[in-house]
N, C-alpha and C. Protein backbone atom coordinates (compact mmCIF):
# COMPACT_ATOMS: atom_id res chain seq x y z
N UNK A 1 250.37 3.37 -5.40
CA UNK A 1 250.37 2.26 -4.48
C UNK A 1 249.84 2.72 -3.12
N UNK A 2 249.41 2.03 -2.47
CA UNK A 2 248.55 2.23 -1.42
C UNK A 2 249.42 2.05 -0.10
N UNK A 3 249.57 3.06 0.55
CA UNK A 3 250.74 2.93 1.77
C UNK A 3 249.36 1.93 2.74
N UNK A 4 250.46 0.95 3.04
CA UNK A 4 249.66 0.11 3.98
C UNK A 4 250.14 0.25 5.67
N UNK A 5 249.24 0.10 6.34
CA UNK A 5 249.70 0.00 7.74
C UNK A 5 248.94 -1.13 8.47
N UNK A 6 250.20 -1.74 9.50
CA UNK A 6 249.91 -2.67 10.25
C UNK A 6 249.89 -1.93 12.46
N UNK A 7 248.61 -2.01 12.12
CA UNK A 7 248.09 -1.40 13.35
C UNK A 7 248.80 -2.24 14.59
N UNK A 8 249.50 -2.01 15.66
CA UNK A 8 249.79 -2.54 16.69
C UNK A 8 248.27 -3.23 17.75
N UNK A 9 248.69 -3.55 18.18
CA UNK A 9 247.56 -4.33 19.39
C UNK A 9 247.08 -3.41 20.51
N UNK A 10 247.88 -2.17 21.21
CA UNK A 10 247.28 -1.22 21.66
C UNK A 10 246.41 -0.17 20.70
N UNK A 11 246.29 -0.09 19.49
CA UNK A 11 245.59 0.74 18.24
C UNK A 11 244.35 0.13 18.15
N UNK A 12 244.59 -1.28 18.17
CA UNK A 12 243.36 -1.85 17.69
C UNK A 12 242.26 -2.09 19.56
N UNK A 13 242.78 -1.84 20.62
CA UNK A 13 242.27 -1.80 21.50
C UNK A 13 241.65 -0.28 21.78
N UNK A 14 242.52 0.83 21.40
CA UNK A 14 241.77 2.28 21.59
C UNK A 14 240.71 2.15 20.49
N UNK A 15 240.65 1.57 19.18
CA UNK A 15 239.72 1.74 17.96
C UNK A 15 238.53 0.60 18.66
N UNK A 16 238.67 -0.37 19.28
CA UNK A 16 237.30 -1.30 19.61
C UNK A 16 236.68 -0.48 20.81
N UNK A 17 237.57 -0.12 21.73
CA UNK A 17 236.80 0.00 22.82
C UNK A 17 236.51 1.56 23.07
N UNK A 18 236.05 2.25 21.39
CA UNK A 18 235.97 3.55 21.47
C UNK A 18 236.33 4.57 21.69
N UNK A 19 237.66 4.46 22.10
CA UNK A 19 238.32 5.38 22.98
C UNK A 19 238.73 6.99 21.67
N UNK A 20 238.18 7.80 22.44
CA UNK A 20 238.56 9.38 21.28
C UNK A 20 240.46 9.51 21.40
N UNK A 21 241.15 8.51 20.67
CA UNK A 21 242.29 8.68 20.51
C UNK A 21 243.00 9.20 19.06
N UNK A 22 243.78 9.70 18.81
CA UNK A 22 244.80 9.64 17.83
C UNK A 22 244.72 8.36 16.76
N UNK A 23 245.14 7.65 17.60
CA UNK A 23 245.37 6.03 16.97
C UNK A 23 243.91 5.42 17.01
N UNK A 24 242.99 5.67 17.37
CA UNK A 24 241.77 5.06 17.12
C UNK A 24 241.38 5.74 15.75
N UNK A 25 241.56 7.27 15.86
CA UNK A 25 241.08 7.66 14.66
C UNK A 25 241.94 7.40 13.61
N UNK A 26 243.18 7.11 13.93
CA UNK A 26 244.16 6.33 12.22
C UNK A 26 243.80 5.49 11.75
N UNK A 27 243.27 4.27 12.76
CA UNK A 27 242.96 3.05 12.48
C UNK A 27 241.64 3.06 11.39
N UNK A 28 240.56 3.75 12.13
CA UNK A 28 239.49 4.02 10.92
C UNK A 28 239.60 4.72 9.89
N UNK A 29 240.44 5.77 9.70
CA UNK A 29 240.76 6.70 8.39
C UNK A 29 241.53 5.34 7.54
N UNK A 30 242.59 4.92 8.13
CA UNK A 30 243.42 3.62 7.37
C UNK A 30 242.27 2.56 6.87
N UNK A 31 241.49 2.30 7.79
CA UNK A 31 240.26 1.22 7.24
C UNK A 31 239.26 1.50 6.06
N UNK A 32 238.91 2.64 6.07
CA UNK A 32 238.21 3.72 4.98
C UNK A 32 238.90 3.40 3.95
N UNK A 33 240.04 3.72 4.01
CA UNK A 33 240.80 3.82 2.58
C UNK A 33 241.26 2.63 1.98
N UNK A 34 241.38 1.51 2.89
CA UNK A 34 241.59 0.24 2.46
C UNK A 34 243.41 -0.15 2.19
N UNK A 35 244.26 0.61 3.87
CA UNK A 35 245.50 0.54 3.76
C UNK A 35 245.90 -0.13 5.08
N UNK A 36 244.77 -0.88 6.12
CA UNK A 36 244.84 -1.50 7.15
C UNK A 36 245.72 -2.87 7.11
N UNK A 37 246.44 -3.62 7.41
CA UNK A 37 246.52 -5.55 7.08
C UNK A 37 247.02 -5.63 8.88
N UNK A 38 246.90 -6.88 8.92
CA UNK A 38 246.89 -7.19 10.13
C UNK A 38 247.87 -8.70 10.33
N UNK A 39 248.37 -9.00 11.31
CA UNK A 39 249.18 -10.75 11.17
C UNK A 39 248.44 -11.34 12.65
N UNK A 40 248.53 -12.33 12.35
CA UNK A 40 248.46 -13.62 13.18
C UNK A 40 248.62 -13.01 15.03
N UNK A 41 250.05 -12.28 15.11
CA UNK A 41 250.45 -11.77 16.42
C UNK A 41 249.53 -10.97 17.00
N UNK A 42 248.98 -9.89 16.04
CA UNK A 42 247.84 -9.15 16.64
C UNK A 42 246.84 -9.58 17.18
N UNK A 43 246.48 -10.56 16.52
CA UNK A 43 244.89 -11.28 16.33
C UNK A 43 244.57 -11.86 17.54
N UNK A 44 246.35 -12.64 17.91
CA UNK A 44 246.45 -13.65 19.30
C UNK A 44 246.23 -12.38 20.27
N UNK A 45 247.09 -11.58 20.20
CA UNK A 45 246.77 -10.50 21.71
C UNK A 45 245.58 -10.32 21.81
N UNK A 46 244.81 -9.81 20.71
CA UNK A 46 243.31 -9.00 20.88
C UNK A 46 242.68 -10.09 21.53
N UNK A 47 242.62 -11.00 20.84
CA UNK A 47 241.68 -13.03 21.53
C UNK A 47 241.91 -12.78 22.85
N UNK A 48 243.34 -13.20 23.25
CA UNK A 48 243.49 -13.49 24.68
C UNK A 48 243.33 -12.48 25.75
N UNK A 49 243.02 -11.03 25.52
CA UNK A 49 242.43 -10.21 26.49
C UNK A 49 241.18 -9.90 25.94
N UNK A 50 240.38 -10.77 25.69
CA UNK A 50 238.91 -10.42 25.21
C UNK A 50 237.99 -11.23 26.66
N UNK A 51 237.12 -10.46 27.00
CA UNK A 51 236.48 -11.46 28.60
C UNK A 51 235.42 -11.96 27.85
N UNK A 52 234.17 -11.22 26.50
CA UNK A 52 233.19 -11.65 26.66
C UNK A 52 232.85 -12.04 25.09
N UNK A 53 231.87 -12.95 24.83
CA UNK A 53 231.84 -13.68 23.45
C UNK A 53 231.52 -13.02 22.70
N UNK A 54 230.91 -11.73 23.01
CA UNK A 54 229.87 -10.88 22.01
C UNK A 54 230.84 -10.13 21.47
N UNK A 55 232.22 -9.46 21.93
CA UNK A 55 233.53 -8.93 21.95
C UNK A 55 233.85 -10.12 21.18
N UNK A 56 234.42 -10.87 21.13
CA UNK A 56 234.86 -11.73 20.41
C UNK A 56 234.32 -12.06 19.04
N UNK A 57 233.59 -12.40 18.74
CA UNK A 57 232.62 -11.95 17.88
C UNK A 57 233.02 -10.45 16.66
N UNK A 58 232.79 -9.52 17.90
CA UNK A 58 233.07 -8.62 16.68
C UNK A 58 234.69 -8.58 16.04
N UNK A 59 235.31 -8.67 16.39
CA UNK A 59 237.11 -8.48 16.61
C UNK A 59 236.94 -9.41 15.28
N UNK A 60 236.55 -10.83 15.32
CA UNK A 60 236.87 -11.91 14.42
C UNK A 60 235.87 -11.59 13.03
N UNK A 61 234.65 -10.82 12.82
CA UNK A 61 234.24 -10.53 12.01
C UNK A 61 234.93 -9.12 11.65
N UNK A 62 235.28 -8.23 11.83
CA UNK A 62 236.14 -7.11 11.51
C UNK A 62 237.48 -8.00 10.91
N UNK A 63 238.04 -8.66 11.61
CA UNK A 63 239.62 -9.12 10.80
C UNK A 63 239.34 -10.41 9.19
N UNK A 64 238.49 -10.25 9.58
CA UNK A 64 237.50 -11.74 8.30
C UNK A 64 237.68 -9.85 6.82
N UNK A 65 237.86 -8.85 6.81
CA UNK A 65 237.68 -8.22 6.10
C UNK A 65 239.11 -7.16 5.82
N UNK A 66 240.41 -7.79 6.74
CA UNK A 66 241.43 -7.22 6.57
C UNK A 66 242.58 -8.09 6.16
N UNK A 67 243.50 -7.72 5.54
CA UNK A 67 244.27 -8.54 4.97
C UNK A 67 245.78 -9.07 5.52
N UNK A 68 245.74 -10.46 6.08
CA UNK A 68 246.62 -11.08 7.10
C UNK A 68 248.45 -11.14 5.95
N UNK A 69 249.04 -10.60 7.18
CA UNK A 69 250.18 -10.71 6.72
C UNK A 69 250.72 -12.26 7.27
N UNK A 70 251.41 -13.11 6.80
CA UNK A 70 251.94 -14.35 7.69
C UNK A 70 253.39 -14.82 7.55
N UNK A 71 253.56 -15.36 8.67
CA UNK A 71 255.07 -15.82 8.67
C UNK A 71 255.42 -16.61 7.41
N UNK A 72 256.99 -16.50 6.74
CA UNK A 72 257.15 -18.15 5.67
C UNK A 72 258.65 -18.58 6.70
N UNK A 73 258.98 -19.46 6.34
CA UNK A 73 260.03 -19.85 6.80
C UNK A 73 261.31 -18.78 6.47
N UNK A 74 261.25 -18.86 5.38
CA UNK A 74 262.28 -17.13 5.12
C UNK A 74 261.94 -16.25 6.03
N UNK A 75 261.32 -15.87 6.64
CA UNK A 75 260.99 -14.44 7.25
C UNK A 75 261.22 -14.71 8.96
N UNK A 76 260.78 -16.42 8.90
CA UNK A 76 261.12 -16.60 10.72
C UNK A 76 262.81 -16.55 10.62
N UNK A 77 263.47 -16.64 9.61
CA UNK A 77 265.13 -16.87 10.02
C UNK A 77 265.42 -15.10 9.80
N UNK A 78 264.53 -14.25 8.59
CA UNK A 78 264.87 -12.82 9.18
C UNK A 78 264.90 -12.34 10.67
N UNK A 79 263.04 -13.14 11.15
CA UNK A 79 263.16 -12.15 12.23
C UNK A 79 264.31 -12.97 13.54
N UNK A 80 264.57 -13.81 13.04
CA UNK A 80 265.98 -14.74 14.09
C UNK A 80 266.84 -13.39 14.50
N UNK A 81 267.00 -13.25 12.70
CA UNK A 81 268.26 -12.62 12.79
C UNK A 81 268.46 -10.62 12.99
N UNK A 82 267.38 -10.62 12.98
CA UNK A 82 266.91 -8.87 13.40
C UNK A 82 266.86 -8.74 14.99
N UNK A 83 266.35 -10.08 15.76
CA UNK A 83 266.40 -10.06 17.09
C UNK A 83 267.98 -10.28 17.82
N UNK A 84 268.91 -11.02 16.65
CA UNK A 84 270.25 -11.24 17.33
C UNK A 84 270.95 -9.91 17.16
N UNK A 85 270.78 -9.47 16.08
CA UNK A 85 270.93 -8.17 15.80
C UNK A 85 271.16 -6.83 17.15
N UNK A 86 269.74 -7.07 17.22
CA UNK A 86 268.82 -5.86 18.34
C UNK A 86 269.34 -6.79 19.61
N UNK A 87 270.03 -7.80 19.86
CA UNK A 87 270.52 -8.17 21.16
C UNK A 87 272.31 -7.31 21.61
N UNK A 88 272.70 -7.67 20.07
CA UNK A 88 274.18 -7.27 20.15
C UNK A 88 274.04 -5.85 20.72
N UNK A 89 273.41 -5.11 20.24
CA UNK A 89 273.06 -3.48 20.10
C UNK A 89 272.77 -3.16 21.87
N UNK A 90 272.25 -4.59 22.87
CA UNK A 90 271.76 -4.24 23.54
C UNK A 90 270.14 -3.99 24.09
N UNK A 91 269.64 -4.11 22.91
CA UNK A 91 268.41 -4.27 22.78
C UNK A 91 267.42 -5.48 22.72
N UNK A 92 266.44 -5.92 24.46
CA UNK A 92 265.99 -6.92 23.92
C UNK A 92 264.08 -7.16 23.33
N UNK A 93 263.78 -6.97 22.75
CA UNK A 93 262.24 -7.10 22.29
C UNK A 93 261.63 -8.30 22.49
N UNK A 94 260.65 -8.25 22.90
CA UNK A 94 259.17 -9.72 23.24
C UNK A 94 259.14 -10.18 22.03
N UNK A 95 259.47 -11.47 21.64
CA UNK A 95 259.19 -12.30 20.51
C UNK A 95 258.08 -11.48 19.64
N UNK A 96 256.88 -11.35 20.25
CA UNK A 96 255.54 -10.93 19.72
C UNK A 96 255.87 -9.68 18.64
N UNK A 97 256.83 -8.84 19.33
CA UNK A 97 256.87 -7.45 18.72
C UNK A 97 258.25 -7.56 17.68
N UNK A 98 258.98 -8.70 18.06
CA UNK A 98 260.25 -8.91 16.80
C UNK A 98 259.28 -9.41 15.58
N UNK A 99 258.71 -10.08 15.45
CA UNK A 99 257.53 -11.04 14.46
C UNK A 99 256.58 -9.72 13.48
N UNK A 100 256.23 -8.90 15.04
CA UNK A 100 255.59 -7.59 14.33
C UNK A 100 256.18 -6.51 13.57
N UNK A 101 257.43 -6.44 13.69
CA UNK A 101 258.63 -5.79 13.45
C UNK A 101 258.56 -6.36 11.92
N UNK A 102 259.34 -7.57 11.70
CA UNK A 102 259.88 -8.59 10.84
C UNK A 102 258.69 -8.29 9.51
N UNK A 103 257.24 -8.76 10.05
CA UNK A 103 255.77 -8.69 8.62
C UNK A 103 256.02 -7.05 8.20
N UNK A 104 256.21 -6.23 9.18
CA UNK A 104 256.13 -4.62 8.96
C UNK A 104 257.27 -4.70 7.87
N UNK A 105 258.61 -4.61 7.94
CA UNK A 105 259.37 -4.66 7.50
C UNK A 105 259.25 -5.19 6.09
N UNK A 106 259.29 -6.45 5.84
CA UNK A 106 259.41 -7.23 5.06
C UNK A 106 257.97 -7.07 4.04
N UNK A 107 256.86 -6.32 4.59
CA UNK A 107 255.52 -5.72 3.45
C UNK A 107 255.73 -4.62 3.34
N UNK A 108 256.81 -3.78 3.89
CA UNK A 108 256.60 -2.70 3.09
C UNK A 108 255.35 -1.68 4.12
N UNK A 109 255.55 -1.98 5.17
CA UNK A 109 253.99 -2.02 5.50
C UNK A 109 254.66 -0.42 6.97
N UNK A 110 254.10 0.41 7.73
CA UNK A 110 254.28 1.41 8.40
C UNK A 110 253.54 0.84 9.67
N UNK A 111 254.00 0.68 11.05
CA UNK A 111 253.36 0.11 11.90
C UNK A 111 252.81 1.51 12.76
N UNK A 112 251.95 1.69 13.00
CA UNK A 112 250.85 2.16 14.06
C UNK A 112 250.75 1.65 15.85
N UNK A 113 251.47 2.65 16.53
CA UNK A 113 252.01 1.93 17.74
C UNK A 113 252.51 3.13 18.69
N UNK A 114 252.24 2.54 20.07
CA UNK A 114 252.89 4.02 21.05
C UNK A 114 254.08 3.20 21.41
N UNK A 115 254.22 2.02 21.20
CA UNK A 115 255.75 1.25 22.24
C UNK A 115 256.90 1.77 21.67
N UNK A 116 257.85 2.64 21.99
CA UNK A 116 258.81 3.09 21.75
C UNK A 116 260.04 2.00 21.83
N UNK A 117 260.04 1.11 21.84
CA UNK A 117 260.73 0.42 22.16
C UNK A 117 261.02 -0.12 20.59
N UNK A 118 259.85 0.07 19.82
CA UNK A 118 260.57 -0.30 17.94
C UNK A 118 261.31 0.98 17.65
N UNK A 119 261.69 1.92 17.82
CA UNK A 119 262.28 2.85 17.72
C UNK A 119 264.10 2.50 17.70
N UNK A 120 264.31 1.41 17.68
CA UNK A 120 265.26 1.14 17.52
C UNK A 120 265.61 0.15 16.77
N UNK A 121 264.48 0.20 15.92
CA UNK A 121 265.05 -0.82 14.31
C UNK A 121 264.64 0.32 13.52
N UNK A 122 265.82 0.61 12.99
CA UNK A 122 266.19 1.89 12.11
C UNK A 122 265.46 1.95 10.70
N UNK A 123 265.31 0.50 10.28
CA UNK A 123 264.10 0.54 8.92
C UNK A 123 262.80 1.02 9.05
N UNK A 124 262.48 0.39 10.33
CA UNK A 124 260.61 0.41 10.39
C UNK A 124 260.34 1.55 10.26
N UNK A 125 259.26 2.06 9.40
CA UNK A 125 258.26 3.06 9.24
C UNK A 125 257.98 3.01 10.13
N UNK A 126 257.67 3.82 11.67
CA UNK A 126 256.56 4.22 12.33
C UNK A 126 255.68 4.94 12.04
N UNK A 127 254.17 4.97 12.53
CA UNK A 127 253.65 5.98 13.18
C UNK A 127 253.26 6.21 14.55
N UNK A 128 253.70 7.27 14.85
CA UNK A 128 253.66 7.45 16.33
C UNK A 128 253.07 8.23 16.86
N UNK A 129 250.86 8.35 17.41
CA UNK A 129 250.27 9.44 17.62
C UNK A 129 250.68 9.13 18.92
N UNK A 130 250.01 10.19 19.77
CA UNK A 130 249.66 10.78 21.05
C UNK A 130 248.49 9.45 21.44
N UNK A 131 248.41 9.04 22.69
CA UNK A 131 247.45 8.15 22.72
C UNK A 131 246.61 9.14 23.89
C-alpha cells in the first residue's frame, strides 16, 4: 500500500515558489511516486495568496492531477469533536488546520508541515523537515 501524504499549505508554497527546502523536496519525491492527495482547505489557502493569473493557472493544473480528499458529514461531526477535544486539553487550532487534521486522520494519510501546533493530536502521522 502506498503511504500517502497530505502536504500542508506552507509545503506546497516552498515546492511552487522553488524554494531549495526539505519540504519542497518531499513534496516532489511524494509526487514521483504517486503518494501526494490534497483537500479542499489547501487548495483555498494556495488561491487566496496567489497575486497573479499565470500562478494561478499553474497551482489549478498541478491539483487537476492529485487526488482530493473531502469532507462527508461524518467526518465534519469528527472534526467537531477532535476540536472540543483539543479545547478541553487547552488547545485551540484554526478551523482550517482541525479539517486538515480530521482528512489526515481519517485517510490514513501522514501530513507534511512545519506548524507544530498539530503536534498535539497524538494520532496524526507527521512529517516534520527543517524548512
Amino acid at each position: 500500500m502506498v503511504n500517502r501524504i497530505l502536504p500542508d499549505t506552507c509545503a506546497w508554497i516552498d515546492f511552487f515558489r522553488g524554494r531549495p527546502t526539505q519540504m519542497a523536496e518531499q513534496v516532489e519525491t511524494a509526487l514521483v511516486q504517486g503518494e501526494v492527495v490534497t483537500c479542499g482547505v489547501v487548495l483555498f489557502e494556495l488561491l487566496q495568496g496567489i497575486k497573479h493569473a499565470k500562478e494561478e493557472a499553474l497551482v489549478l493544473r498541478a491539483f487537476q492531477a492529485i487526488q482530493h480528499l473531502e469532507m462527508t458529514g461524518r467526518l465534519w461531526i469528527k472534526a467537531g469533536q477532535l476540536s472540543s477535544n483539543l479545547r478541553k486539553k487547552g488547545h485551540t487550532l484554526p478551523l482550517s488546520d482541525v479539517l486538515i487534521a480530521a482528512l489526515a486522520l481519517e485517510n490514513n494519510c501522514s501530513l507534511l508541515t512545519v506548524d507544530r501546533h498539530f503536534d498535539v493530536i497524538a494520532e496524526l502521522t507527521l512529517i516534520h523537515p527543517a524548512r
